[in-house]
PDB file of N, CA and C in Angstrom:
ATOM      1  N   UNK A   1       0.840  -1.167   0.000  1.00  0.00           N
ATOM      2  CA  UNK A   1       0.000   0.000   0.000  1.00  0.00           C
ATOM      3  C   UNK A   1       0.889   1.236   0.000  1.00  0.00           C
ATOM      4  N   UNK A   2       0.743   2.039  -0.725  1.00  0.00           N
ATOM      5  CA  UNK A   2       1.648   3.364  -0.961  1.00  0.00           C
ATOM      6  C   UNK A   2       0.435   4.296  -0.756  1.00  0.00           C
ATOM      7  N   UNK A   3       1.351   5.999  -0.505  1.00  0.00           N
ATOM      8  CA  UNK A   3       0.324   6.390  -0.573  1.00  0.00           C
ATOM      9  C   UNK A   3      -0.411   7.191   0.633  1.00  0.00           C
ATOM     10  N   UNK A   4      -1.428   8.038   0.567  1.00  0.00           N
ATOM     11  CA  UNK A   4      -2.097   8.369   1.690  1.00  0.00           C
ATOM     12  C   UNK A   4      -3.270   7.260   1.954  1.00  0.00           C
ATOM     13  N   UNK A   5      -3.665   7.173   3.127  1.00  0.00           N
ATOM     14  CA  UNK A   5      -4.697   6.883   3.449  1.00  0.00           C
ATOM     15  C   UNK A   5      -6.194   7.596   3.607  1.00  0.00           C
ATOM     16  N   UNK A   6      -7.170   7.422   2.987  1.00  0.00           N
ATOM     17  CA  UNK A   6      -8.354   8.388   3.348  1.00  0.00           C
ATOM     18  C   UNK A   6      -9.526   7.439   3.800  1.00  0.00           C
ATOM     19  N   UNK A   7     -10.166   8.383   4.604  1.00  0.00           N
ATOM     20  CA  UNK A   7     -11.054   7.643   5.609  1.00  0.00           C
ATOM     21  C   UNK A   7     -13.001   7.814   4.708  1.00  0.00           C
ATOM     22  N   UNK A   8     -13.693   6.893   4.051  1.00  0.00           N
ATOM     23  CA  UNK A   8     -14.615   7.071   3.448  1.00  0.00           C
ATOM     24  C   UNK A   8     -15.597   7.778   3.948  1.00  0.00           C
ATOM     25  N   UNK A   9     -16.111   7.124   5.143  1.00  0.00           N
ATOM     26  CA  UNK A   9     -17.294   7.805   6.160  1.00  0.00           C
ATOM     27  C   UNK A   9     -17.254   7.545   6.918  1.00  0.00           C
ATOM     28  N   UNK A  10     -18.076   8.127   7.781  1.00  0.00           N
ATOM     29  CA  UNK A  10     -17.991   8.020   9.658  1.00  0.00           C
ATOM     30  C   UNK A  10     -19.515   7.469  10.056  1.00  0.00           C
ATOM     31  N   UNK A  11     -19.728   6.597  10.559  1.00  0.00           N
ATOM     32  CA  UNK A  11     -20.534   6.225  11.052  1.00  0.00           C
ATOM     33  C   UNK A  11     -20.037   5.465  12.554  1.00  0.00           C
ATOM     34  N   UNK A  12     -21.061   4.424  13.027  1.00  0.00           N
ATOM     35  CA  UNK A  12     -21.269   3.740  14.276  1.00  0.00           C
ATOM     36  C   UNK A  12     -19.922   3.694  14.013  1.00  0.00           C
ATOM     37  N   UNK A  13     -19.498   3.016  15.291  1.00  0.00           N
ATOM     38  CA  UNK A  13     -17.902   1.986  15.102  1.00  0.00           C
ATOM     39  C   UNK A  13     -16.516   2.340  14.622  1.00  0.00           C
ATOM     40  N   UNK A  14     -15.945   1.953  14.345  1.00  0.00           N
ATOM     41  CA  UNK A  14     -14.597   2.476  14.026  1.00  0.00           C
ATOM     42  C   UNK A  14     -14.196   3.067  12.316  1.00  0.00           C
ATOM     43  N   UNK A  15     -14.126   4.123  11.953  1.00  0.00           N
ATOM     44  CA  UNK A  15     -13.891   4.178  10.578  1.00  0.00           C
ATOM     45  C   UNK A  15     -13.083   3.360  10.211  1.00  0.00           C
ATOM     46  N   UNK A  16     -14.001   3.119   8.617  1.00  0.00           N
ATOM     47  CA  UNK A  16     -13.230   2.183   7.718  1.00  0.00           C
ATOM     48  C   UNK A  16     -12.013   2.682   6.929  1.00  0.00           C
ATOM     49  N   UNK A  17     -11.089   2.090   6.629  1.00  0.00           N
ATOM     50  CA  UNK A  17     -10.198   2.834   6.143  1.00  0.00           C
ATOM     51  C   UNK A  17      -9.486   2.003   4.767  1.00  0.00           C
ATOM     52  N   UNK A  18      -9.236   2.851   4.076  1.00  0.00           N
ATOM     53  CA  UNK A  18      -9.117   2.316   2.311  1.00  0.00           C
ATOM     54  C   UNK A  18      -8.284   2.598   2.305  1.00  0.00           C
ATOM     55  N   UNK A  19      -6.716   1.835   1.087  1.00  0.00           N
ATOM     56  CA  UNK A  19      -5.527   2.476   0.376  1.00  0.00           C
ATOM     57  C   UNK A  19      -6.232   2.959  -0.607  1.00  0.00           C
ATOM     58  N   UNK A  20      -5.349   3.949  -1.381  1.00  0.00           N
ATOM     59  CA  UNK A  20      -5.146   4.651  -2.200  1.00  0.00           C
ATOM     60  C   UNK A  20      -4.927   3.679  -3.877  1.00  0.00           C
ATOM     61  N   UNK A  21      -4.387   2.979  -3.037  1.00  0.00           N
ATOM     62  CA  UNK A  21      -3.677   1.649  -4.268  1.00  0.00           C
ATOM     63  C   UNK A  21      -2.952   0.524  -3.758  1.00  0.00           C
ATOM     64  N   UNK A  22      -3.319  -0.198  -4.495  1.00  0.00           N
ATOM     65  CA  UNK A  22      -2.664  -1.549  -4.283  1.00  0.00           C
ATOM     66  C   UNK A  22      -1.747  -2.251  -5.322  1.00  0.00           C
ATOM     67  N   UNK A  23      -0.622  -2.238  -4.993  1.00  0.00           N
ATOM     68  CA  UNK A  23       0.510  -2.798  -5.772  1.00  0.00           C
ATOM     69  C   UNK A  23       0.987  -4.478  -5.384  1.00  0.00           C
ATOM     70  N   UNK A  24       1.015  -5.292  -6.715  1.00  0.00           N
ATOM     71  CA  UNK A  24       0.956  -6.665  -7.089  1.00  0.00           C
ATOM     72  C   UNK A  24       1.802  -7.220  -7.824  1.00  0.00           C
ATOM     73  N   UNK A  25       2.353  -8.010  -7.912  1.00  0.00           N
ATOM     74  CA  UNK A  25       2.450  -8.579  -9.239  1.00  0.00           C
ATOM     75  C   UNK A  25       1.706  -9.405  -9.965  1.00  0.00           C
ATOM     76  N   UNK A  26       2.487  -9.796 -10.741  1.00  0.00           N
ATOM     77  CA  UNK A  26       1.619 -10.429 -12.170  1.00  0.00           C
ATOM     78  C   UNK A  26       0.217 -11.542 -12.041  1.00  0.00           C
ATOM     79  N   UNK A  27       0.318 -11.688 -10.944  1.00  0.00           N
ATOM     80  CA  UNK A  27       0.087 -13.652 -10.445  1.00  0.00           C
ATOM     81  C   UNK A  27      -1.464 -12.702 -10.045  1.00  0.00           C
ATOM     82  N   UNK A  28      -1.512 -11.471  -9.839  1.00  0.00           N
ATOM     83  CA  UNK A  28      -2.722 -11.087  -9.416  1.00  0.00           C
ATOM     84  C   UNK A  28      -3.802 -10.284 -10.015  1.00  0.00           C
ATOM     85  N   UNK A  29      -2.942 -10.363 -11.634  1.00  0.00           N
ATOM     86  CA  UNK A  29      -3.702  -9.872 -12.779  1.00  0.00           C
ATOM     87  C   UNK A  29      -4.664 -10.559 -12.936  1.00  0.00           C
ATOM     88  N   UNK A  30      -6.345 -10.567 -12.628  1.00  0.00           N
ATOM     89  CA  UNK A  30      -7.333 -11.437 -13.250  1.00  0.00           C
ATOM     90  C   UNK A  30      -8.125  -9.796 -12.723  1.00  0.00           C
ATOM     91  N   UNK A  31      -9.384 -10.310 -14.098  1.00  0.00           N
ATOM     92  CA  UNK A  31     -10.933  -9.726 -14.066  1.00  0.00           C
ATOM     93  C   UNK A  31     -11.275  -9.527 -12.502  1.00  0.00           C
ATOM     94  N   UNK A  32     -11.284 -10.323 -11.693  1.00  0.00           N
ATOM     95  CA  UNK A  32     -12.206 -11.039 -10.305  1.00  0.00           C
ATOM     96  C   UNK A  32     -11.607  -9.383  -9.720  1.00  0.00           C
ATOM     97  N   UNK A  33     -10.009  -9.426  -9.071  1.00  0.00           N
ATOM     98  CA  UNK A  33      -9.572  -8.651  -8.413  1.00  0.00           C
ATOM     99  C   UNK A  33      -9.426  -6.793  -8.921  1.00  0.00           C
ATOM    100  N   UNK A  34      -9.307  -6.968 -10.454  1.00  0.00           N
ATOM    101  CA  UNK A  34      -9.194  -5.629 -10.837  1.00  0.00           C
ATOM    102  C   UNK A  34     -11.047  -5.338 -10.620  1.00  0.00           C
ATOM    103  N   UNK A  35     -11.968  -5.982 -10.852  1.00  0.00           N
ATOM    104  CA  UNK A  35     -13.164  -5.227 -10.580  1.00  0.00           C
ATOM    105  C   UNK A  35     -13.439  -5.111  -9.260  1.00  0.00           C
ATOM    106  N   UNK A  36     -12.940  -6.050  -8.064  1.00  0.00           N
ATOM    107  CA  UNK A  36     -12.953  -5.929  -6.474  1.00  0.00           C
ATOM    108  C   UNK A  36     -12.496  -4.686  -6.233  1.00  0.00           C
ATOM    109  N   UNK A  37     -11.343  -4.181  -6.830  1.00  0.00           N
ATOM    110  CA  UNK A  37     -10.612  -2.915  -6.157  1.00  0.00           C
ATOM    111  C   UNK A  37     -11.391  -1.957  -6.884  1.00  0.00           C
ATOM    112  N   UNK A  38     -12.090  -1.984  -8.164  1.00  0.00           N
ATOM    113  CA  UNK A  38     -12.601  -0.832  -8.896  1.00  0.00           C
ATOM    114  C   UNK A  38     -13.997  -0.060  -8.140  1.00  0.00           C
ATOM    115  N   UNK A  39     -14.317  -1.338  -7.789  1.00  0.00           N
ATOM    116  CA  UNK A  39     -16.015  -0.815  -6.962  1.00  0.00           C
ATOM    117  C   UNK A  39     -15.737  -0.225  -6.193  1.00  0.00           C
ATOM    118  N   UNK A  40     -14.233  -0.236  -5.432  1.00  0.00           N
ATOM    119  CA  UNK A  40     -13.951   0.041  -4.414  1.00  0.00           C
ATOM    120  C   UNK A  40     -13.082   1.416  -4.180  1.00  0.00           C
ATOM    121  N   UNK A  41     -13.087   1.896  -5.216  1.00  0.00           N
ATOM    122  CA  UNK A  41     -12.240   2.917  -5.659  1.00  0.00           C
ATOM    123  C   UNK A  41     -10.531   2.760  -5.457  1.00  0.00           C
ATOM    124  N   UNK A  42     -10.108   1.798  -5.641  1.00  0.00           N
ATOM    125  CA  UNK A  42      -9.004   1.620  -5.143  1.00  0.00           C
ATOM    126  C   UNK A  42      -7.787   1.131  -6.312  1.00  0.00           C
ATOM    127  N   UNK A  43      -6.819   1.917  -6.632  1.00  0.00           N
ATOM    128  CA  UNK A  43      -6.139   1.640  -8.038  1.00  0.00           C
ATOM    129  C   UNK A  43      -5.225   0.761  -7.999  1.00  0.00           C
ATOM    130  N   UNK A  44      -4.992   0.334  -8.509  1.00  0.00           N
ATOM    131  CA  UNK A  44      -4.682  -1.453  -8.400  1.00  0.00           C
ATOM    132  C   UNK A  44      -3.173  -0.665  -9.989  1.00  0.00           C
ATOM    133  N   UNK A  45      -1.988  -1.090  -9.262  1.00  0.00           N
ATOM    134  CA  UNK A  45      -0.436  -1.245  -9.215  1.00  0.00           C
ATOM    135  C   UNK A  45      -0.181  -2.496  -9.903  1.00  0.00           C
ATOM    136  N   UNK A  46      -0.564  -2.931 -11.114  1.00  0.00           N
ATOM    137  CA  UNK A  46       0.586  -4.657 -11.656  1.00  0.00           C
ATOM    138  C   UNK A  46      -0.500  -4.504 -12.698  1.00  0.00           C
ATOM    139  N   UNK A  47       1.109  -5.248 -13.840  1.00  0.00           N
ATOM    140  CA  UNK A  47       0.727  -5.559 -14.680  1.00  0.00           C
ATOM    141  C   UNK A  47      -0.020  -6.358 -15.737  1.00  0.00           C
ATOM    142  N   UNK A  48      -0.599  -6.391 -16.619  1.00  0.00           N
ATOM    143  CA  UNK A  48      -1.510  -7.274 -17.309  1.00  0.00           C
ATOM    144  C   UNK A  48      -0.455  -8.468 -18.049  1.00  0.00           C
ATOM    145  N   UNK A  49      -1.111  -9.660 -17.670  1.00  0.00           N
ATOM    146  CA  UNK A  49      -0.876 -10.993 -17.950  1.00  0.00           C
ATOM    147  C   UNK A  49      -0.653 -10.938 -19.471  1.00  0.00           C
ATOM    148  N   UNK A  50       0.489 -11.750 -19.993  1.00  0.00           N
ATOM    149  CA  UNK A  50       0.596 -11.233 -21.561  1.00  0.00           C
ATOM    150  C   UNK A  50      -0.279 -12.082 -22.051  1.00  0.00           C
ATOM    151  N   UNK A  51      -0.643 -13.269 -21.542  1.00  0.00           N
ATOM    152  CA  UNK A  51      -1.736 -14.268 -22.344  1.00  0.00           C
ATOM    153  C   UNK A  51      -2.752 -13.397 -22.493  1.00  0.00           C
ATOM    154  N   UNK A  52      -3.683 -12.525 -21.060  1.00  0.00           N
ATOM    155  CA  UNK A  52      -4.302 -11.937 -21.165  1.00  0.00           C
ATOM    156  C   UNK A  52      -4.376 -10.624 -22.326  1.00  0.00           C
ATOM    157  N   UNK A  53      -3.237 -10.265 -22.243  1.00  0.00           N
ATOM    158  CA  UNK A  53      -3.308  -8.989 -23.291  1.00  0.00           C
ATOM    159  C   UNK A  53      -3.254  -9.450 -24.609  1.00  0.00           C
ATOM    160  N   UNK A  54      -2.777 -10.921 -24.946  1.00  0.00           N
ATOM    161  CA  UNK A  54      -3.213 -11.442 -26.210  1.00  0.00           C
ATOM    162  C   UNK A  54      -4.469 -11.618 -26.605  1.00  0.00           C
ATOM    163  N   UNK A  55      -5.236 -12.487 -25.482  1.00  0.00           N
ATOM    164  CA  UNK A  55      -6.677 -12.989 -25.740  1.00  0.00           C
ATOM    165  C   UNK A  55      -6.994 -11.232 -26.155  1.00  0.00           C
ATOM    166  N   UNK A  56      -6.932 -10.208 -25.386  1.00  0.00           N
ATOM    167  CA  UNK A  56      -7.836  -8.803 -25.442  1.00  0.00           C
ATOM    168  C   UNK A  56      -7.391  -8.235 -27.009  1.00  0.00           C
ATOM    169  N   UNK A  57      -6.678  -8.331 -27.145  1.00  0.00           N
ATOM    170  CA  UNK A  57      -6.076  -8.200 -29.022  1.00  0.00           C
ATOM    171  C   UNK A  57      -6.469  -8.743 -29.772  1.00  0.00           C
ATOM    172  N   UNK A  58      -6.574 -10.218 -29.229  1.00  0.00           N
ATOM    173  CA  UNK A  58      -7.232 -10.537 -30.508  1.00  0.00           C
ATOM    174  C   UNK A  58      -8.913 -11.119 -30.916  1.00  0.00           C
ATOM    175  N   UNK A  59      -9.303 -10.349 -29.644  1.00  0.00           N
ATOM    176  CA  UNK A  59     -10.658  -9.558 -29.641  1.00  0.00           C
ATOM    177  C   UNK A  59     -11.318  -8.620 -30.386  1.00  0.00           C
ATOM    178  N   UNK A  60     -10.120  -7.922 -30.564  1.00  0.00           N
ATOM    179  CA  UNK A  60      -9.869  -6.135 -31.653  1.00  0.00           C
ATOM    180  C   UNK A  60     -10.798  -5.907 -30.609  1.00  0.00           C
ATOM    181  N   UNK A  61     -12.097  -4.600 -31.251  1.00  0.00           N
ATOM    182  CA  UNK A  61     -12.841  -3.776 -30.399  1.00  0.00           C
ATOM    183  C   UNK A  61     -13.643  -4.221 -29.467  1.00  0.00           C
ATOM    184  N   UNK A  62     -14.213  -5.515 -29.506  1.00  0.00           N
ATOM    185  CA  UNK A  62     -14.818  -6.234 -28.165  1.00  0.00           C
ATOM    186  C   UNK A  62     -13.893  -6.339 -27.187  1.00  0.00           C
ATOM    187  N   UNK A  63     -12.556  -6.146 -27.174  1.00  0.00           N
ATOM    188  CA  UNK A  63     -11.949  -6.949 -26.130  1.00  0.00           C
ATOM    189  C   UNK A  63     -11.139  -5.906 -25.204  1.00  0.00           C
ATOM    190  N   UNK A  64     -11.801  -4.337 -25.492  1.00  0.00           N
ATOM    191  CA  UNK A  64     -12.117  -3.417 -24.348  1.00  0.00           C
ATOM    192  C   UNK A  64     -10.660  -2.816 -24.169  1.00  0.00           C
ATOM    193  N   UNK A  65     -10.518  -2.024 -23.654  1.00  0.00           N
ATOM    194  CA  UNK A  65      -9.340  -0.896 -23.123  1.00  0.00           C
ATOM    195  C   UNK A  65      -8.367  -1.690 -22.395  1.00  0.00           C
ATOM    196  N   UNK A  66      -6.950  -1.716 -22.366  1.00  0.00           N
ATOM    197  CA  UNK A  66      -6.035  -2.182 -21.459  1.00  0.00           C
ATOM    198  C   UNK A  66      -6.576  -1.675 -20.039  1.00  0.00           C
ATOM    199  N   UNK A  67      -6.066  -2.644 -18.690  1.00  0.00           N
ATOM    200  CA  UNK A  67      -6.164  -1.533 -17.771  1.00  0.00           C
ATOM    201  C   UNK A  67      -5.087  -0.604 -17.525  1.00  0.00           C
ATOM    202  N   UNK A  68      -5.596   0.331 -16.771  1.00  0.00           N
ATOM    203  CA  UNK A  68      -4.771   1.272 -16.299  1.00  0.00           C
ATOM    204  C   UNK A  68      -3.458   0.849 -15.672  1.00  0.00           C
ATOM    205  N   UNK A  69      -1.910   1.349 -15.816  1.00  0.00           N
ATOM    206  CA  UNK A  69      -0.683   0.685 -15.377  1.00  0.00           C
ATOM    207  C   UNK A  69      -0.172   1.569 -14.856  1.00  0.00           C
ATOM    208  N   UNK A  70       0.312   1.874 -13.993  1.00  0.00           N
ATOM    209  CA  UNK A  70       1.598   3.168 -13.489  1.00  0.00           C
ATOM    210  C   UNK A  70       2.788   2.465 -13.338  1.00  0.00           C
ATOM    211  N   UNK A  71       3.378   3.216 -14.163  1.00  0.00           N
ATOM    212  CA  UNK A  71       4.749   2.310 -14.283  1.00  0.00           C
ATOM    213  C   UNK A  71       5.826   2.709 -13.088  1.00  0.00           C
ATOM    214  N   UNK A  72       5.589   4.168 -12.717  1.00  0.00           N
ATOM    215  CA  UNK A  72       6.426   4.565 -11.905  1.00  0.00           C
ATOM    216  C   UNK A  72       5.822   3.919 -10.523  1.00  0.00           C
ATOM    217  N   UNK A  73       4.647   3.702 -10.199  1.00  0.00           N
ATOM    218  CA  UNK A  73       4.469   3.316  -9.055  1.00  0.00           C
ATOM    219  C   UNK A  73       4.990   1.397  -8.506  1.00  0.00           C
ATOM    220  N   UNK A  74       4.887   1.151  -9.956  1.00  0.00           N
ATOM    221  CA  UNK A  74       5.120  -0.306  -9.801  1.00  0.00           C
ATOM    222  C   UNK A  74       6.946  -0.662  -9.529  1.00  0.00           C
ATOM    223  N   UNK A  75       7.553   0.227 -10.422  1.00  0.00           N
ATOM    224  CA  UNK A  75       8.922   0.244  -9.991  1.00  0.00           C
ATOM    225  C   UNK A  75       9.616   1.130  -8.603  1.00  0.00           C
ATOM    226  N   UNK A  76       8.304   1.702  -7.953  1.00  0.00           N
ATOM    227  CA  UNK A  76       8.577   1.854  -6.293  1.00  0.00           C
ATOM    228  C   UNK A  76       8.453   0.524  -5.712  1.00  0.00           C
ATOM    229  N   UNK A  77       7.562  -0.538  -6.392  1.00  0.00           N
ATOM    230  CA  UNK A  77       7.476  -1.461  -5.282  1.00  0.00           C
ATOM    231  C   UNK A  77       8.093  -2.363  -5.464  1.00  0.00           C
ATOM    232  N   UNK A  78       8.183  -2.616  -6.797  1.00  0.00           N
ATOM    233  CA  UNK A  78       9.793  -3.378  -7.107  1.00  0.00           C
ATOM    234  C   UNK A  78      11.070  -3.219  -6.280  1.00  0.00           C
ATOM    235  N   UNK A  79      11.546  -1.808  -6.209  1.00  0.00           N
ATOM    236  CA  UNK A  79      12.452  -1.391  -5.297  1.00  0.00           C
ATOM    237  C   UNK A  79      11.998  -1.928  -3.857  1.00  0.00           C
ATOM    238  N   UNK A  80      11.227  -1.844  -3.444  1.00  0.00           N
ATOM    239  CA  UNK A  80      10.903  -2.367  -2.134  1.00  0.00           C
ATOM    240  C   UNK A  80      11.355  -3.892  -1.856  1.00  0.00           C
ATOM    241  N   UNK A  81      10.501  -4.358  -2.809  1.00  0.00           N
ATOM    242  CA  UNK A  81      10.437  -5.957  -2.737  1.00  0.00           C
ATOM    243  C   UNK A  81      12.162  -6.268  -2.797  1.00  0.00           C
ATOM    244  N   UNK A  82      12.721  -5.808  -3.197  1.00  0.00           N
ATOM    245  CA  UNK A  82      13.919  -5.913  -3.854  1.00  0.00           C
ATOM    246  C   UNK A  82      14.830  -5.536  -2.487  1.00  0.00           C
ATOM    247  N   UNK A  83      14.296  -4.524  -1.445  1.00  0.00           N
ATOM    248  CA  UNK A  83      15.185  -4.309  -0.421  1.00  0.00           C
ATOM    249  C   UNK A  83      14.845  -5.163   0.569  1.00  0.00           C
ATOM    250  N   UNK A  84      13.753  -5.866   0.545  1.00  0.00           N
ATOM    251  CA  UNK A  84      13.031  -6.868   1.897  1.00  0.00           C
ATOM    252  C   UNK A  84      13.549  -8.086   1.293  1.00  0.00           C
ATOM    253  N   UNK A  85      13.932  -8.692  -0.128  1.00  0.00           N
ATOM    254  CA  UNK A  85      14.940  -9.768  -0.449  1.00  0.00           C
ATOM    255  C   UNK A  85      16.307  -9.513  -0.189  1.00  0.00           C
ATOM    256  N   UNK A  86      16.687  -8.085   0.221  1.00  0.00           N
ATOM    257  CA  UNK A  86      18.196  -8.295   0.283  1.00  0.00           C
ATOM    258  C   UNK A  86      18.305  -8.567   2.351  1.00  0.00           C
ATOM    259  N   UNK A  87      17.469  -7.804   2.633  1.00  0.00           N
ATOM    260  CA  UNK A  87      16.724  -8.008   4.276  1.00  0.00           C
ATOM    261  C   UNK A  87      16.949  -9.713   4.227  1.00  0.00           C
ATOM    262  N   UNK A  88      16.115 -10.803   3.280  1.00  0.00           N
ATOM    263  CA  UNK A  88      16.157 -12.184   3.630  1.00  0.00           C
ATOM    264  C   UNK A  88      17.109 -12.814   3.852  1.00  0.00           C
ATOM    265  N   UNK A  89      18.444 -12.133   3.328  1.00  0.00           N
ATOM    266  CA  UNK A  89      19.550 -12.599   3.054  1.00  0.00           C
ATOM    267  C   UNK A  89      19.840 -13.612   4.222  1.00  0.00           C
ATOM    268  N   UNK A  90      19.840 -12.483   5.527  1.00  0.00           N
ATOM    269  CA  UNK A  90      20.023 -12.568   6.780  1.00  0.00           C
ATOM    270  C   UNK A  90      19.269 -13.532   7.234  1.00  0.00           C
ATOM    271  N   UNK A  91      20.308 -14.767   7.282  1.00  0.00           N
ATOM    272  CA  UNK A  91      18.865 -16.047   8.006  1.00  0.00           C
ATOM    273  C   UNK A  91      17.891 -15.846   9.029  1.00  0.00           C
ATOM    274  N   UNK A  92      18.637 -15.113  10.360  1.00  0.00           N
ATOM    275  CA  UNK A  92      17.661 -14.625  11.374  1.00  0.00           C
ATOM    276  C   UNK A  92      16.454 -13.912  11.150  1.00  0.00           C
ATOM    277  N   UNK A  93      16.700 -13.551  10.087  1.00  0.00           N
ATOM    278  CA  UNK A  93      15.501 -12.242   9.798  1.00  0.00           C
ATOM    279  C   UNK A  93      14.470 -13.089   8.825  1.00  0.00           C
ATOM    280  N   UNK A  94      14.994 -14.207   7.871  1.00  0.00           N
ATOM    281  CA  UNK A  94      14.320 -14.737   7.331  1.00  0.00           C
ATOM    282  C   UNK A  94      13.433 -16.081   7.937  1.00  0.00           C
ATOM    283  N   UNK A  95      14.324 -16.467   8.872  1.00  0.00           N
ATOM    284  CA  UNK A  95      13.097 -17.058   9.725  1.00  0.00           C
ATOM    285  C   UNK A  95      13.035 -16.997  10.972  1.00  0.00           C
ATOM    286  N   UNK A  96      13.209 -16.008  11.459  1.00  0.00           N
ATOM    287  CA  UNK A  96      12.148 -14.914  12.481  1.00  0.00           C
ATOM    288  C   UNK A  96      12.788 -15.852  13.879  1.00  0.00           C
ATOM    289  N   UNK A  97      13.742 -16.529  14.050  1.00  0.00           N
ATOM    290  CA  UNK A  97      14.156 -17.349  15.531  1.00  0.00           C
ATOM    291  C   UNK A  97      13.885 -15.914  16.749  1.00  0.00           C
ATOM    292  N   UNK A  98      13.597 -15.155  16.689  1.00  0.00           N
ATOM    293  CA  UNK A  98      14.210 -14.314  17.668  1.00  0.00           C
ATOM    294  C   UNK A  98      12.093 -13.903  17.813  1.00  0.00           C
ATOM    295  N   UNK A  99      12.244 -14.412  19.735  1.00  0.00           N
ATOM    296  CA  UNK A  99      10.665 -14.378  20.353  1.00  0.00           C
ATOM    297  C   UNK A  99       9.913 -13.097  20.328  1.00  0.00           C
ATOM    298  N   UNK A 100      11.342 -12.459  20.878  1.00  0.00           N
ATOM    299  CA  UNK A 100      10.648 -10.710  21.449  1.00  0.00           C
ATOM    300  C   UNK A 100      10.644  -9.987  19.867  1.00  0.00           C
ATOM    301  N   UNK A 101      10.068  -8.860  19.863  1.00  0.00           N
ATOM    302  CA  UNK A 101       9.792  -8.311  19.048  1.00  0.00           C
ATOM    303  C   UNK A 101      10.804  -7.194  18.683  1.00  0.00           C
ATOM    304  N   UNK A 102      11.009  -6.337  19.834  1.00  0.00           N
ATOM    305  CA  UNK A 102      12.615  -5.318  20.010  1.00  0.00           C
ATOM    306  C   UNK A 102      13.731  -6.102  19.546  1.00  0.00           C
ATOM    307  N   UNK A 103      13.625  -7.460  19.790  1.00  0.00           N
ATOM    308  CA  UNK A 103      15.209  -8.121  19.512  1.00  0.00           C
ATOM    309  C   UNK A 103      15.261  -8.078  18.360  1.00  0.00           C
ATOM    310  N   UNK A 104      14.042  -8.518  17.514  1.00  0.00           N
ATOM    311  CA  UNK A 104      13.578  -9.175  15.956  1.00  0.00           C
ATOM    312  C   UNK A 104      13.871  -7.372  15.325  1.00  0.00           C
ATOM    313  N   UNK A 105      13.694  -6.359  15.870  1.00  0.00           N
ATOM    314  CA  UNK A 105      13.568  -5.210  14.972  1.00  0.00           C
ATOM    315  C   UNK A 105      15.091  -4.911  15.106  1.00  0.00           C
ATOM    316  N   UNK A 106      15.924  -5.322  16.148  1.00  0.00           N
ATOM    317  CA  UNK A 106      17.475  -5.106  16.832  1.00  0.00           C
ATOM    318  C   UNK A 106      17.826  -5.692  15.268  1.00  0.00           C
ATOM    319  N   UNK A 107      17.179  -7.207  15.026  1.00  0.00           N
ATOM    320  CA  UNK A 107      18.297  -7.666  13.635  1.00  0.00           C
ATOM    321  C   UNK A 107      18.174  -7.531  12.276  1.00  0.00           C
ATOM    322  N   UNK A 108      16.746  -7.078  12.135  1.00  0.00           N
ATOM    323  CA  UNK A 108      16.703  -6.686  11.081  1.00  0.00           C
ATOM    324  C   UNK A 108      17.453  -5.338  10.908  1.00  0.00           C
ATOM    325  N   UNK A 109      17.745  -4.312  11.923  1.00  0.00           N
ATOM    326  CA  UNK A 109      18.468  -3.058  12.075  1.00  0.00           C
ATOM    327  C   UNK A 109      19.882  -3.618  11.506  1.00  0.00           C
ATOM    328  N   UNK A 110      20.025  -4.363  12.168  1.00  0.00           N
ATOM    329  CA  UNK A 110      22.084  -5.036  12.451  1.00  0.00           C
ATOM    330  C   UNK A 110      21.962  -5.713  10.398  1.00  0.00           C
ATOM    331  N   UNK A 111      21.084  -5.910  10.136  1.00  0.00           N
ATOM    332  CA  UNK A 111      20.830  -7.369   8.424  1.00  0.00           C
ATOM    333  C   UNK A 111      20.911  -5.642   7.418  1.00  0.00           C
ATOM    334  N   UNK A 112      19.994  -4.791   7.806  1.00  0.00           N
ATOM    335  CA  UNK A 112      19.462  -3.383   6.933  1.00  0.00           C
ATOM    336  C   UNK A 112      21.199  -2.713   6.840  1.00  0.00           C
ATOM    337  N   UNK A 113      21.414  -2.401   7.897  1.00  0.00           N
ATOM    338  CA  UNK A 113      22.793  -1.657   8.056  1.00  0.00           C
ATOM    339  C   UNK A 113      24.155  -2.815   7.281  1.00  0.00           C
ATOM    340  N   UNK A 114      24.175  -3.938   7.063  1.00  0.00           N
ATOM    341  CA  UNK A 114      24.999  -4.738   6.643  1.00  0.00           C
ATOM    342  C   UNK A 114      24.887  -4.773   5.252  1.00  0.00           C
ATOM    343  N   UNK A 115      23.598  -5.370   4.940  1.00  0.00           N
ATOM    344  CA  UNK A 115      23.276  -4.691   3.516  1.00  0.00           C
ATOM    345  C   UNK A 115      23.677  -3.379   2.859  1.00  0.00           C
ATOM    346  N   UNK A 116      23.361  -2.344   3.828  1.00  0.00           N
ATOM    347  CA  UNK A 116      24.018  -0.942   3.130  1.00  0.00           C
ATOM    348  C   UNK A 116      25.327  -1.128   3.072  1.00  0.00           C
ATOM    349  N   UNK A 117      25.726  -1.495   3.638  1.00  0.00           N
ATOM    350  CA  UNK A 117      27.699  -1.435   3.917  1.00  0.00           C
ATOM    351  C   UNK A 117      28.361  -2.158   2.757  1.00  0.00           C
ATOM    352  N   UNK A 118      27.227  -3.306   2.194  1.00  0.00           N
ATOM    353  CA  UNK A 118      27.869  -4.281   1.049  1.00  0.00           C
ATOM    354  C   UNK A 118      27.222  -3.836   0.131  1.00  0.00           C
ATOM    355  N   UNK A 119      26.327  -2.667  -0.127  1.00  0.00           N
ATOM    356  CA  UNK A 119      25.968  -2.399  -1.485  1.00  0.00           C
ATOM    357  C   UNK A 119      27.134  -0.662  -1.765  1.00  0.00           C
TER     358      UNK A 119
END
């Protein structure tokens, strides 16, 4: 989720609260999820399946508008994904041995700072 957060309405109970957008990869390109987030006002980050963008081609005019892509937003989360795989490196961090929670944020600090030092 990137982005601000905005709050829809206020009623009983606790406001509900929506992203802005949701960033994916490929594996989450289908019809089902891009119309879930659309009702929902919510802009949906990943790209279209190339099978998919074949079948829609060779549709010609029945087979409707690409969806919408932001390229710059998707290569923010690339970068991300890309710094939480260099984070895995670090076995501790990748499978979480450490109970307390301060200790667990202590090594991912000690894995983040090691990483910088070797890039």
């Amino acid at each position: 989720m990137m982005g601000k957060i905005r709050v829809p309405r206020m009623g009983l109970g606790r406001p509900r609260r929506t992203p802005d957008s949701v960033g994916a990869d490929k594996a989450y390109s289908n019809r089902r999820i891009r119309t879930y987030l659309r009702k929902r006002g919510i802009q949906h980050v990943f790209p279209e399946k190339k099978d998919h963008q074949a079948a829609r081609l060779r549709r010609g005019s029945r087979g409707g508008r690409p969806p919408g892509f932001d390229e710059g937003r998707y290569r923010e989360r690339n970068t991300v994904e890309r710094a939480i795989g260099k984070l895995k490196r670090s076995r501790a961090v990748a499978t979480r041995y450490d109970k307390r929670g301060y200790v667990y944020l202590g090594t991912v600090t000690a894995a983040a700072l090691l990483a910088r030092l070797r890039s």
